[in-house]
C-alpha atoms as a PDB file:
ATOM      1  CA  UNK A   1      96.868  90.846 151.644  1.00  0.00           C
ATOM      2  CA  UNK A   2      97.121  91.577 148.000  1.00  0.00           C
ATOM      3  CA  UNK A   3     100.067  92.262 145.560  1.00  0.00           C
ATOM      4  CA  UNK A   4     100.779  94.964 143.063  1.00  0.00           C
ATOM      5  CA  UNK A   5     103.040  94.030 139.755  1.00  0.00           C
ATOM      6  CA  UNK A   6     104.112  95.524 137.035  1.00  0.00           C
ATOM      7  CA  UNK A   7     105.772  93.630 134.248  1.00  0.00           C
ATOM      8  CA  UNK A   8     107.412  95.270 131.294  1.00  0.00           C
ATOM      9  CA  UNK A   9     109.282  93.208 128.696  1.00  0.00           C
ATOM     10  CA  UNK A  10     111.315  95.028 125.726  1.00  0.00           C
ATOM     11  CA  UNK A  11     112.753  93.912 122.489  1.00  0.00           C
ATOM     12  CA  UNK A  12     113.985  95.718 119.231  1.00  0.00           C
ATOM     13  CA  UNK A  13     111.461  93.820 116.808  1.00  0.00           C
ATOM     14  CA  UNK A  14     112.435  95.096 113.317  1.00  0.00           C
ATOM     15  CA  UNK A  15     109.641  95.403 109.976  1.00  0.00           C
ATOM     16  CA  UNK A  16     110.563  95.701 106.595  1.00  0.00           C
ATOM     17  CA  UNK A  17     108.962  97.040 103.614  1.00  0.00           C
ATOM     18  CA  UNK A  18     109.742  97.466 100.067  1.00  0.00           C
ATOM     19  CA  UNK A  19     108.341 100.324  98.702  1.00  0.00           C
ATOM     20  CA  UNK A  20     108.368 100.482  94.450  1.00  0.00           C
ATOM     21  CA  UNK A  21     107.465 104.492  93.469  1.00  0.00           C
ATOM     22  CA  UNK A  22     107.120 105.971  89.754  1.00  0.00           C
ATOM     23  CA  UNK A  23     108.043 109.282  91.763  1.00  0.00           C
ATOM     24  CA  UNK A  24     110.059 110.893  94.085  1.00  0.00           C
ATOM     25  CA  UNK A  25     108.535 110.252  97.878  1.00  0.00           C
ATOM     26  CA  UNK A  26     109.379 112.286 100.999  1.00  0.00           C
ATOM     27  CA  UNK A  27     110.029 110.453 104.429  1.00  0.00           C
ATOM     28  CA  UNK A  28     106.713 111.037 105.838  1.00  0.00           C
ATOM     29  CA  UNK A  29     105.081 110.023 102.096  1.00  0.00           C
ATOM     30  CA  UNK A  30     107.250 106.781 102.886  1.00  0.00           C
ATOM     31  CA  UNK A  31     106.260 105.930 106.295  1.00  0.00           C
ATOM     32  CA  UNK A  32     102.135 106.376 105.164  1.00  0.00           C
ATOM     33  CA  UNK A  33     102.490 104.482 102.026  1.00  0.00           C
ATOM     34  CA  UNK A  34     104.503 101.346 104.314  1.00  0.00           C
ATOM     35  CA  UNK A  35     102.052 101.835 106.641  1.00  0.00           C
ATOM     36  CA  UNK A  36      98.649 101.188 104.719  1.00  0.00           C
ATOM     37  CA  UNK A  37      99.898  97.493 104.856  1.00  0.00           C
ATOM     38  CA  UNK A  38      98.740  94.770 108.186  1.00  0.00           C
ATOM     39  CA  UNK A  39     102.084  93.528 109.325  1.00  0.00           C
ATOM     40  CA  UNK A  40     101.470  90.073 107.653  1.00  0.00           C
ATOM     41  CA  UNK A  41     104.029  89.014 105.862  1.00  0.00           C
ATOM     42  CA  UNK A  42     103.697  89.380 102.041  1.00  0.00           C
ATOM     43  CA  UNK A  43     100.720  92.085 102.180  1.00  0.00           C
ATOM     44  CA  UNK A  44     100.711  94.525  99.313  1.00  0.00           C
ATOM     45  CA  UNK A  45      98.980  98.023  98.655  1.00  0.00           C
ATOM     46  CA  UNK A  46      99.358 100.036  95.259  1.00  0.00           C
ATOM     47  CA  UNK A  47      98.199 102.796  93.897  1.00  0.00           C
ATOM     48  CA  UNK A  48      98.647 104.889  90.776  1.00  0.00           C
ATOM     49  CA  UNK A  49     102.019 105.404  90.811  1.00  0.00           C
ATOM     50  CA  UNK A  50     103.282 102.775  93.953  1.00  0.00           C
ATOM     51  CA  UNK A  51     103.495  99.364  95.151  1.00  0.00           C
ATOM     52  CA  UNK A  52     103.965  98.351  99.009  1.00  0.00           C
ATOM     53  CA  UNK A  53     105.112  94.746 100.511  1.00  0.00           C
ATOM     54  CA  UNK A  54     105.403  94.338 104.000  1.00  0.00           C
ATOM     55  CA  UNK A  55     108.173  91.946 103.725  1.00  0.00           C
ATOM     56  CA  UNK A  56     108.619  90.412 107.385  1.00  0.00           C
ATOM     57  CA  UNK A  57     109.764  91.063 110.987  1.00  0.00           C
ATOM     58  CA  UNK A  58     112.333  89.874 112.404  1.00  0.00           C
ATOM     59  CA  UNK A  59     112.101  89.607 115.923  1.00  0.00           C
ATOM     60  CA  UNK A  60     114.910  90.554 118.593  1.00  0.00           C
ATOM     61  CA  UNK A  61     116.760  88.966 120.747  1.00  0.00           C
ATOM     62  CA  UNK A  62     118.416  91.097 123.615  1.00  0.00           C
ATOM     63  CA  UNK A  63     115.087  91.233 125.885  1.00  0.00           C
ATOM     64  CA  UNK A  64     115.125  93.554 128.670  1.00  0.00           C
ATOM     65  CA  UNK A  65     112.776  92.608 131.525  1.00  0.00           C
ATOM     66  CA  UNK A  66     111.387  94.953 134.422  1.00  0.00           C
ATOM     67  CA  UNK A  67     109.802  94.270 137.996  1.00  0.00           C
ATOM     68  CA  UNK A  68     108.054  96.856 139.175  1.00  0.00           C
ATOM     69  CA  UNK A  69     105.601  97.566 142.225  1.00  0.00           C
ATOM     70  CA  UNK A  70     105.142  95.372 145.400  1.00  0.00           C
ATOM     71  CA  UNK A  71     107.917  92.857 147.380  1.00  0.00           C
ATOM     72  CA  UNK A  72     108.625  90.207 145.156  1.00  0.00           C
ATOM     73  CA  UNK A  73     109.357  87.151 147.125  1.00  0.00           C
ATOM     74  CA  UNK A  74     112.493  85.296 146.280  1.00  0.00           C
ATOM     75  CA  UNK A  75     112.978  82.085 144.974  1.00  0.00           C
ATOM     76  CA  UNK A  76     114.286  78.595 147.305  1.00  0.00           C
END
């Protein structure tokens, strides 16, 4: 016999950026200029009139888990 499972674990994980702009910037200007950095921590990206750092993530705690799919047996 063979077993089905499906496994889903949620956190709120939360990344920061600091985004230094010579201009005015929209929300959606924003969100592309944060997100031309890799989420390593300390990365940078400028251009003309910007500068990016990706300053961190901090990770979350409350974790939410989810069985899904076949019996699961229970534990002695």
């Amino acid at each position: 016999m063979k077993f089905t499972y499906y496994y889903e674990e949620t956190s709120q994980d939360t990344r920061s950026w600091e985004i230094e702009s010579e201009v005015m910037l929209t929300e959606n200007e924003i969100q592309d200029l944060a997100l031309e950095t890799t989420f390593e921590e300390g990365d940078t990206s400028s251009g003309d009139t910007y500068k990016v750092t990706f300053k961190g993530t901090e990770y979350g705690d409350d974790c939410q888990c989810e069985y899904d799919g076949d019996e699961i047996k229970e534990e002695d």
